[in-house]
PDB file of N, CA and C in Angstrom:
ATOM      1  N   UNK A   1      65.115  26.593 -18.208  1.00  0.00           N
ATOM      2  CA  UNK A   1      64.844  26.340 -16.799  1.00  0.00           C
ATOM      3  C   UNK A   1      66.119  25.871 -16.111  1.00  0.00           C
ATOM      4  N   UNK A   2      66.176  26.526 -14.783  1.00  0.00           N
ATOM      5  CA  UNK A   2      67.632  26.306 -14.303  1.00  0.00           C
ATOM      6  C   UNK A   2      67.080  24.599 -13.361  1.00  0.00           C
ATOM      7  N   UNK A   3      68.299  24.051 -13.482  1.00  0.00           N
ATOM      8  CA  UNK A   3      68.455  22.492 -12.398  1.00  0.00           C
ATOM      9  C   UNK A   3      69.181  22.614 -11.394  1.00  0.00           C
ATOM     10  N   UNK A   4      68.885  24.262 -10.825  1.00  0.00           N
ATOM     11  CA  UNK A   4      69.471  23.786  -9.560  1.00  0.00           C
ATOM     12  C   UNK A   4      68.437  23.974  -8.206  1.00  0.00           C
ATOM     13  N   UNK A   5      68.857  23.453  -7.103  1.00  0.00           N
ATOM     14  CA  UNK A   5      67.967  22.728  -6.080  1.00  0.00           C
ATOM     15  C   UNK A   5      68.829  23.455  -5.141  1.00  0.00           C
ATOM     16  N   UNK A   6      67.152  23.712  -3.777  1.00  0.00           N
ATOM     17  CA  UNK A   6      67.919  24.008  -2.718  1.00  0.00           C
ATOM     18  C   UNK A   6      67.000  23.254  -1.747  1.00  0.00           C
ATOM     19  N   UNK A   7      67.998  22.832  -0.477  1.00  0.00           N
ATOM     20  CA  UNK A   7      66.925  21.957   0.515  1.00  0.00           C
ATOM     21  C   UNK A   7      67.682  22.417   1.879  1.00  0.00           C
ATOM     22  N   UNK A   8      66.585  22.310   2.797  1.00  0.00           N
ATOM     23  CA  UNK A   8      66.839  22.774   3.751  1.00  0.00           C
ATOM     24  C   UNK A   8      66.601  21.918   4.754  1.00  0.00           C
ATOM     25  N   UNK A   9      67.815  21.752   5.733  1.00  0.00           N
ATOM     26  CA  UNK A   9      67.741  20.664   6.886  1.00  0.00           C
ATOM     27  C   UNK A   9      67.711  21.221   7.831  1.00  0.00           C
ATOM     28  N   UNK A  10      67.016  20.217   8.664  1.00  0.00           N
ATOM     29  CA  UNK A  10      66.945  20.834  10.324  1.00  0.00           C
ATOM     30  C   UNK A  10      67.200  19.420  11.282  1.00  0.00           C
ATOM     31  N   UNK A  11      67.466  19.741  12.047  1.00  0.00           N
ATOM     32  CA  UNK A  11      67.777  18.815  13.646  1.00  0.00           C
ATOM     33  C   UNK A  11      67.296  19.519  14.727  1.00  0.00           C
ATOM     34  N   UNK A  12      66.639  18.154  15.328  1.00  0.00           N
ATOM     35  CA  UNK A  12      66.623  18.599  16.560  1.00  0.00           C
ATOM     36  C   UNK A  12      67.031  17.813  17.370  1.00  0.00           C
ATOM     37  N   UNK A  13      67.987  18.240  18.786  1.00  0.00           N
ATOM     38  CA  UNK A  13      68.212  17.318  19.616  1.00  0.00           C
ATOM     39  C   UNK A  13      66.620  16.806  20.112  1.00  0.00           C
ATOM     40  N   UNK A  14      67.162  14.884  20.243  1.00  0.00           N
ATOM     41  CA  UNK A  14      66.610  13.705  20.380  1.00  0.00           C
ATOM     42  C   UNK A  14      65.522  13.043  18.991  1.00  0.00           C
ATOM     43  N   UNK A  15      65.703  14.071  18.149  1.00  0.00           N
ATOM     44  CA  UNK A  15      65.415  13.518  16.919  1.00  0.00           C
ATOM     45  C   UNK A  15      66.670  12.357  16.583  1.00  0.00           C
ATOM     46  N   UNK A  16      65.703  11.311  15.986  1.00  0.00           N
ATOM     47  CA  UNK A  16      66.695   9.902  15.265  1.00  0.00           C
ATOM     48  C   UNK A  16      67.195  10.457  14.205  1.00  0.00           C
ATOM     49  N   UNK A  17      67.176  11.481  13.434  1.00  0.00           N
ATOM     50  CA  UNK A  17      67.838  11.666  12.361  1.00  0.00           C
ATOM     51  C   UNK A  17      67.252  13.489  11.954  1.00  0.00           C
ATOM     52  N   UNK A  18      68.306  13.944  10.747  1.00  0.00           N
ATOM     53  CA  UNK A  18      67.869  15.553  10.717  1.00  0.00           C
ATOM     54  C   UNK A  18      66.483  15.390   9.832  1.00  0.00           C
ATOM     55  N   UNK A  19      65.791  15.911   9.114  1.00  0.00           N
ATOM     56  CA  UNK A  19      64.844  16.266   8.488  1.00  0.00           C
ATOM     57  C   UNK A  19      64.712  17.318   7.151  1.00  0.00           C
ATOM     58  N   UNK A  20      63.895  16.898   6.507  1.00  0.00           N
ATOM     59  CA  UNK A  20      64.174  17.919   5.314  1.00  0.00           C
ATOM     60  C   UNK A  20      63.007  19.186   5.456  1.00  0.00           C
ATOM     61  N   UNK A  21      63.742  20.047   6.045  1.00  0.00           N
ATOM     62  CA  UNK A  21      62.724  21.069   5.890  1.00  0.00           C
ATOM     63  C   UNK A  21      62.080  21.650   4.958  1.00  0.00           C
ATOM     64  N   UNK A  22      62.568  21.691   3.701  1.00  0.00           N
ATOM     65  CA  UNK A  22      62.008  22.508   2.491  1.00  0.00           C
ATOM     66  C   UNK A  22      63.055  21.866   1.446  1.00  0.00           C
ATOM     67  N   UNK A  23      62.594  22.243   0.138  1.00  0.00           N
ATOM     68  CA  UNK A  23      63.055  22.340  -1.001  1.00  0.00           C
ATOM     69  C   UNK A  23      62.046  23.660  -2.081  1.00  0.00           C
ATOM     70  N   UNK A  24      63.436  23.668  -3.196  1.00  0.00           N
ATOM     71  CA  UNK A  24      63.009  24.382  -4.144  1.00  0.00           C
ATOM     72  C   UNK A  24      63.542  24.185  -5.325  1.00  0.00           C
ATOM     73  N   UNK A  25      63.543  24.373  -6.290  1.00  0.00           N
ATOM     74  CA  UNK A  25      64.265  24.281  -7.903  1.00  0.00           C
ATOM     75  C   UNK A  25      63.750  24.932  -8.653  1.00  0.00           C
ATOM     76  N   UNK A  26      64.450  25.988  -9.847  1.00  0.00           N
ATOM     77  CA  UNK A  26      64.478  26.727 -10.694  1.00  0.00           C
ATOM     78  C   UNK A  26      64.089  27.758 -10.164  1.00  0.00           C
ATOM     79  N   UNK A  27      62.982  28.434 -10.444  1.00  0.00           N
ATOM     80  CA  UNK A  27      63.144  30.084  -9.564  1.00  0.00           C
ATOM     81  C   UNK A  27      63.190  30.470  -8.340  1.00  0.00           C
ATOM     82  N   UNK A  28      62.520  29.471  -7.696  1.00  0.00           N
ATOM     83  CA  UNK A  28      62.060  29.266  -6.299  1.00  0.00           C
ATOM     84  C   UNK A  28      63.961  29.256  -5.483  1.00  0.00           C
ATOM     85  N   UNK A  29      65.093  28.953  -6.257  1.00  0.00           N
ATOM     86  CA  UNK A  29      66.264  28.869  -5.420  1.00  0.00           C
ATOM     87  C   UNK A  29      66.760  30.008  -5.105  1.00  0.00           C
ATOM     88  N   UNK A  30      66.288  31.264  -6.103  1.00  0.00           N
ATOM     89  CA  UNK A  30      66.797  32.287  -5.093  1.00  0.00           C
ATOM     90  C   UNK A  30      66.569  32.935  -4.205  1.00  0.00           C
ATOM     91  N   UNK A  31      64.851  32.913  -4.368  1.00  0.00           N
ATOM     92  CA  UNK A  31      64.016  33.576  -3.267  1.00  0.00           C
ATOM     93  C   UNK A  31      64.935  33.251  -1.906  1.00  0.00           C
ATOM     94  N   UNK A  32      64.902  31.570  -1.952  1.00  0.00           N
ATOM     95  CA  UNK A  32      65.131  30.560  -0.952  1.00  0.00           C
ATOM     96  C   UNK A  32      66.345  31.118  -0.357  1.00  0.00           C
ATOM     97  N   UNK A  33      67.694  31.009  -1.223  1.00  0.00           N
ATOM     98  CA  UNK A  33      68.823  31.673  -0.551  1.00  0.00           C
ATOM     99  C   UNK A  33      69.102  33.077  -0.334  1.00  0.00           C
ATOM    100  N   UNK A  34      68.468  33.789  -0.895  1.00  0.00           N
ATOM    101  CA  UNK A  34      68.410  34.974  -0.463  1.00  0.00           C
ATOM    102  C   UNK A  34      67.589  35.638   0.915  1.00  0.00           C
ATOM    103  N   UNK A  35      66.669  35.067   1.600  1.00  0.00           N
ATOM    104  CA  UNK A  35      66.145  34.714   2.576  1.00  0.00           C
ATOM    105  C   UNK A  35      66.816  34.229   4.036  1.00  0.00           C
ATOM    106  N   UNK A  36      67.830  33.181   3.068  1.00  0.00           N
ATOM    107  CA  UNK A  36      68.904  32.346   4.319  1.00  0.00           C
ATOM    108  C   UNK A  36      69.733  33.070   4.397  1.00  0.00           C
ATOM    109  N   UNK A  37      70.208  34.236   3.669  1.00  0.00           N
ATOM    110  CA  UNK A  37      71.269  34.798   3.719  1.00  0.00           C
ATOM    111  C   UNK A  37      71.047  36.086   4.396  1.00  0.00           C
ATOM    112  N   UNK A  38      69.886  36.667   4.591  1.00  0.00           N
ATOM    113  CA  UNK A  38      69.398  37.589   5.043  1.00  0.00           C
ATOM    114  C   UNK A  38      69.025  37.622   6.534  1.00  0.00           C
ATOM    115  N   UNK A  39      68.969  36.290   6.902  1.00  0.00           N
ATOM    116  CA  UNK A  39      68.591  35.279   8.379  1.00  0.00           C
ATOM    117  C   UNK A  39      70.007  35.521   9.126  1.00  0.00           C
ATOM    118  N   UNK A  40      71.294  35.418   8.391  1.00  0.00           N
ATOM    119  CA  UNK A  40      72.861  35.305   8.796  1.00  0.00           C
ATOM    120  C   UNK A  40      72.960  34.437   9.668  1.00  0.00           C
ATOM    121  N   UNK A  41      72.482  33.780   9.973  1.00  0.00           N
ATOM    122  CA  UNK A  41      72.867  32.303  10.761  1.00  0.00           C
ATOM    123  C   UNK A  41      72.710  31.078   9.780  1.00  0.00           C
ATOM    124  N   UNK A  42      72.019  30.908   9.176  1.00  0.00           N
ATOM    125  CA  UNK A  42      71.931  29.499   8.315  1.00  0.00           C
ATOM    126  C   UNK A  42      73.115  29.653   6.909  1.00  0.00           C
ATOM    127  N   UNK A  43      73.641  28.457   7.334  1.00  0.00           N
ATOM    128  CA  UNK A  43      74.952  28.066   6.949  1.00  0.00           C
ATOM    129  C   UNK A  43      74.471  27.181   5.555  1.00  0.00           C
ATOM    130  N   UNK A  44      75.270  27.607   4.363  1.00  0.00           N
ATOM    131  CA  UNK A  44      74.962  27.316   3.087  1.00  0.00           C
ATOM    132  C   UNK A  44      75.721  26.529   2.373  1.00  0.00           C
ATOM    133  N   UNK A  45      75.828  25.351   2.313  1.00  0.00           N
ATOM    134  CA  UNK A  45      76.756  24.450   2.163  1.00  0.00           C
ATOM    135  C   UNK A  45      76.320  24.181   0.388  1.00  0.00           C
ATOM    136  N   UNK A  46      76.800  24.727  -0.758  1.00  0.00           N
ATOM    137  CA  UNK A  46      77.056  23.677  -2.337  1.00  0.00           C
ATOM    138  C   UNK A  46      78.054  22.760  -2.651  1.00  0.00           C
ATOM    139  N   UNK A  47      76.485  21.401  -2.527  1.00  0.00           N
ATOM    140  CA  UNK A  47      77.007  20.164  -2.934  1.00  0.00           C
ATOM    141  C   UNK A  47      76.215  19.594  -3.975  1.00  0.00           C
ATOM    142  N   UNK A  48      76.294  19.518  -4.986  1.00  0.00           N
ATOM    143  CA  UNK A  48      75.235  19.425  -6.169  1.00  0.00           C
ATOM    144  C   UNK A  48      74.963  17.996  -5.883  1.00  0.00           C
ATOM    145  N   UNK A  49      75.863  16.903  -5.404  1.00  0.00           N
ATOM    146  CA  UNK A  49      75.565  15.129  -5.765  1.00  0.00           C
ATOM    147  C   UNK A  49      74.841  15.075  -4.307  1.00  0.00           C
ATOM    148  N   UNK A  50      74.934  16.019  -3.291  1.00  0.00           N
ATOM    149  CA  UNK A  50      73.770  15.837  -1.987  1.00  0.00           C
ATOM    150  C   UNK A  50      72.923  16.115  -2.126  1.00  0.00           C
ATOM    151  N   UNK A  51      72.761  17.471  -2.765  1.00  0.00           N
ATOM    152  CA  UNK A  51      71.298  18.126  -2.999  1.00  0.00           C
ATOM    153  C   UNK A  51      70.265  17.066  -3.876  1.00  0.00           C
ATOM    154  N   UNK A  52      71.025  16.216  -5.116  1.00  0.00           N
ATOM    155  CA  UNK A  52      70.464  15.172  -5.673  1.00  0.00           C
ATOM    156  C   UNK A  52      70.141  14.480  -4.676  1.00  0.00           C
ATOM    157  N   UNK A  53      70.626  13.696  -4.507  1.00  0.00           N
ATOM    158  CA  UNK A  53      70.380  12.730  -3.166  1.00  0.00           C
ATOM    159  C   UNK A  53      69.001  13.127  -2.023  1.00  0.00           C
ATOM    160  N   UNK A  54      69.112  14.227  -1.575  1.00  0.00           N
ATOM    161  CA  UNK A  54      68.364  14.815  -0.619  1.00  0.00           C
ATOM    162  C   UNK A  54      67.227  15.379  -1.127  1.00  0.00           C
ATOM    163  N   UNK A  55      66.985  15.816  -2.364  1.00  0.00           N
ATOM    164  CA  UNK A  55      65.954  16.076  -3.095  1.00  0.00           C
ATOM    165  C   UNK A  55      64.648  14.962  -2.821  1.00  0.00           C
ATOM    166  N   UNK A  56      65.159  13.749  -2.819  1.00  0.00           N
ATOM    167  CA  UNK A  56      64.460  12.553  -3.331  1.00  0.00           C
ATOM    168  C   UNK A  56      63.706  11.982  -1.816  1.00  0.00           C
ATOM    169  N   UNK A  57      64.198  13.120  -0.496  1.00  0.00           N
ATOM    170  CA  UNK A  57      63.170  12.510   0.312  1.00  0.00           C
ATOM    171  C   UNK A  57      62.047  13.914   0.795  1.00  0.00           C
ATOM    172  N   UNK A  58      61.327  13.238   0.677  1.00  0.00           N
ATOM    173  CA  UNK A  58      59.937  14.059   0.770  1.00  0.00           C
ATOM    174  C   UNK A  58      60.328  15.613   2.013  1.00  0.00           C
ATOM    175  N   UNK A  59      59.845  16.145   1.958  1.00  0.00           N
ATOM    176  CA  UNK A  59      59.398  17.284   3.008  1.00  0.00           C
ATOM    177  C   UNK A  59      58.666  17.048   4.578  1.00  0.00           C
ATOM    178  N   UNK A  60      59.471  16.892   5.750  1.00  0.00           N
ATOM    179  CA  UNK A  60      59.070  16.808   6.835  1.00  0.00           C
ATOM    180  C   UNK A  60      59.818  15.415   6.965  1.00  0.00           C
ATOM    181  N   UNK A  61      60.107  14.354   6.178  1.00  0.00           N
ATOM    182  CA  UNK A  61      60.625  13.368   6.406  1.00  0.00           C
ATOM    183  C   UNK A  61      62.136  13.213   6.777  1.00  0.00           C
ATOM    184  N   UNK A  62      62.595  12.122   7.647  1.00  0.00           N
ATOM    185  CA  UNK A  62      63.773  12.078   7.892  1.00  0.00           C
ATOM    186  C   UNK A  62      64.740  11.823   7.191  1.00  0.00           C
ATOM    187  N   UNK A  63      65.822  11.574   7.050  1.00  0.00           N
ATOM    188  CA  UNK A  63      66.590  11.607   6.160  1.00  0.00           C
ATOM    189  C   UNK A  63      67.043   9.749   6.730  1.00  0.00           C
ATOM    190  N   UNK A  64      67.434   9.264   5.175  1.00  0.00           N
ATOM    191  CA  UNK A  64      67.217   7.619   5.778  1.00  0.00           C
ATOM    192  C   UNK A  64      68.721   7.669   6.565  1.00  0.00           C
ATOM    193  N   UNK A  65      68.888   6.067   6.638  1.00  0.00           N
ATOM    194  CA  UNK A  65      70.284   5.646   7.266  1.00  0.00           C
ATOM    195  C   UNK A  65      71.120   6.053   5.668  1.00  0.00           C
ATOM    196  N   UNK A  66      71.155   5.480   4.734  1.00  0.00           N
ATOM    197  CA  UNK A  66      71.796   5.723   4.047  1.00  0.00           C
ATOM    198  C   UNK A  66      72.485   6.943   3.166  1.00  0.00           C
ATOM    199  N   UNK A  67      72.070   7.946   3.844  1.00  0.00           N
ATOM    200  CA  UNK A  67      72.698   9.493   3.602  1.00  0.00           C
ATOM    201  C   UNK A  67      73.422  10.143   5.040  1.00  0.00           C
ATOM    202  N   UNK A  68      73.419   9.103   6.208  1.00  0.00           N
ATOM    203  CA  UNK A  68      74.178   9.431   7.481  1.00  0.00           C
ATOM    204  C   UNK A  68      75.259   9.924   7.225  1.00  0.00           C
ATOM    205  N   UNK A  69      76.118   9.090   6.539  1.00  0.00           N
ATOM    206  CA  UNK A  69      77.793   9.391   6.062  1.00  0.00           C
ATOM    207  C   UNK A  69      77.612  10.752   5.021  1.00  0.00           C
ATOM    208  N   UNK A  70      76.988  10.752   4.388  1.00  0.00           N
ATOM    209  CA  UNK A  70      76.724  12.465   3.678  1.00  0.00           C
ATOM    210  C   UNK A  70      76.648  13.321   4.868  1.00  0.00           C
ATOM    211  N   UNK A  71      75.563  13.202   5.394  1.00  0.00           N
ATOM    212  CA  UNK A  71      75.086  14.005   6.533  1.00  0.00           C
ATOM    213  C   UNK A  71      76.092  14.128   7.434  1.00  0.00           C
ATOM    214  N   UNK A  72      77.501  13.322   7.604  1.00  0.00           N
ATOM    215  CA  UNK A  72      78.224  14.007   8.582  1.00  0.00           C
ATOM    216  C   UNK A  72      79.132  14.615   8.006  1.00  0.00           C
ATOM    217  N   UNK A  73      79.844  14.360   6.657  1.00  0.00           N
ATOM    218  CA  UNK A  73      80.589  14.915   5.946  1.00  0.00           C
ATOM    219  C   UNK A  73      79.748  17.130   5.429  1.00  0.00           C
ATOM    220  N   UNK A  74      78.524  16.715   5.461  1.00  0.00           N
ATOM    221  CA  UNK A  74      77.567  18.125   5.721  1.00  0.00           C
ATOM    222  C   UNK A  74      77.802  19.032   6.867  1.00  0.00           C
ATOM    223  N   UNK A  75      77.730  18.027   8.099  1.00  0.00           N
ATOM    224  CA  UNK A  75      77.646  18.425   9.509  1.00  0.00           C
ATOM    225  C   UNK A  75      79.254  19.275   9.602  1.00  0.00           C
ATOM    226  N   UNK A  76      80.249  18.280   9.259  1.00  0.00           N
ATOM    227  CA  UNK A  76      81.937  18.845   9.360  1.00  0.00           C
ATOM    228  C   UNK A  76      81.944  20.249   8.793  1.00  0.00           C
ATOM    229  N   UNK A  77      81.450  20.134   7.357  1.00  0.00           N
ATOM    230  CA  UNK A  77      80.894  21.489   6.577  1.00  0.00           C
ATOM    231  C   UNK A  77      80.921  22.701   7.111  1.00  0.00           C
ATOM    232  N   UNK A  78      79.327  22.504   7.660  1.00  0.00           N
ATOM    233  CA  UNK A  78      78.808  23.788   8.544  1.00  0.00           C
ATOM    234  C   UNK A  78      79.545  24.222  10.251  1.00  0.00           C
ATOM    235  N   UNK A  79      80.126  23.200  10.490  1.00  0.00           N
ATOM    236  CA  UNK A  79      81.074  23.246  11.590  1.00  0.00           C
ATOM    237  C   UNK A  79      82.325  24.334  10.970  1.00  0.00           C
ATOM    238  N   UNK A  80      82.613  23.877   9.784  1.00  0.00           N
ATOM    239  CA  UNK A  80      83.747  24.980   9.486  1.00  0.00           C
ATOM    240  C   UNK A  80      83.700  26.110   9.486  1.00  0.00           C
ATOM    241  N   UNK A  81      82.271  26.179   8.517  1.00  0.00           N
ATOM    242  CA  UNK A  81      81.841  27.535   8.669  1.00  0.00           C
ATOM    243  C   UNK A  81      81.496  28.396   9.700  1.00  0.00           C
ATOM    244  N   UNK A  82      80.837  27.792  10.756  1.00  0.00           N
ATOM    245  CA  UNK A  82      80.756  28.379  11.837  1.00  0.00           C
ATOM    246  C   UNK A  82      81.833  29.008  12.257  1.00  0.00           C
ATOM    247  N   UNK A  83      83.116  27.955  12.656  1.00  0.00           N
ATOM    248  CA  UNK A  83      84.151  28.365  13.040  1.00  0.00           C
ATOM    249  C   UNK A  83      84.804  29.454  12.234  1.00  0.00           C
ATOM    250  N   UNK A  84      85.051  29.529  11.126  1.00  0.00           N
ATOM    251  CA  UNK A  84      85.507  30.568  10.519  1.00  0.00           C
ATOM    252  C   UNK A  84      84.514  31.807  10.842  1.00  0.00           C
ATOM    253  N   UNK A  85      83.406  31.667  10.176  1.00  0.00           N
ATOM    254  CA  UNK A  85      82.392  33.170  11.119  1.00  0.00           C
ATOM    255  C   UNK A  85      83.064  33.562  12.304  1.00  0.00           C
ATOM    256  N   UNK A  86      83.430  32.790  13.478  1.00  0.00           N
ATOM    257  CA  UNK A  86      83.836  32.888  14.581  1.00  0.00           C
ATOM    258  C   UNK A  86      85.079  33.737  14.467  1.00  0.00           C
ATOM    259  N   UNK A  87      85.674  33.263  13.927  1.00  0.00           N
ATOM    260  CA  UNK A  87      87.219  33.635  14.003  1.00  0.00           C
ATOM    261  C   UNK A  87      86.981  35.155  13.233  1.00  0.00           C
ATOM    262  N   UNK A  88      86.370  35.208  11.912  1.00  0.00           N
ATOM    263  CA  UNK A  88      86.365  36.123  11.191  1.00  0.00           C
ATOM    264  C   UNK A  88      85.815  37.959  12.048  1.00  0.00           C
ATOM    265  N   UNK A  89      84.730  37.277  12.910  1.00  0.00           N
ATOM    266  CA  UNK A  89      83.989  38.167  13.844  1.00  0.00           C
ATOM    267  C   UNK A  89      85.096  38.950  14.992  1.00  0.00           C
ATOM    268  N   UNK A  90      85.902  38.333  15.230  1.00  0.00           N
ATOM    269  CA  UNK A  90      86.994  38.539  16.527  1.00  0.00           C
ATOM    270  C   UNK A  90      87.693  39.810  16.295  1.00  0.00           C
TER     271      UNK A  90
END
């Protein structure tokens, strides 16, 4: 059985914090990314010690104060990526 995990965050502006939209582990991770990848907008960030971390809060729930500093070091992440998409598209 594979240990790897996929979770999926969402924000919304005037939400206090992002949210865990989904998770999955062992077979369920490829369906999952293969799906996001097929979407071409959702940005796929591997971080194995976040995904731990983020695993551990429930589904629909917010993400506490104490994964903020993850969560922006995440946020910088998908900012890159964007930007590179951007640039790459031109």
């Amino acid at each position: 059985m594979s240990n790897e995990r996929v979770i999926g965050i969402g924000f919304n502006l005037g939400d206090p914090a992002p949210t865990v939209m989904l998770k999955g582990s062992g077979e369920q991770v490829a369906p999952i990314l293969s799906a996001a990848r097929a979407a071409g907008d959702i940005p796929i960030v591997r971080d194995a010690a976040l995904a731990e971390q983020l695993y551990r809060v429930p589904i629909d729930a917010p993400i506490g104060r104490d994964l903020f500093p993850v969560m922006a070091v995440l946020l910088a992440q998908v900012l890159d990526l964007d930007q590179a998409t951007e640039e790459s598209s031109r």
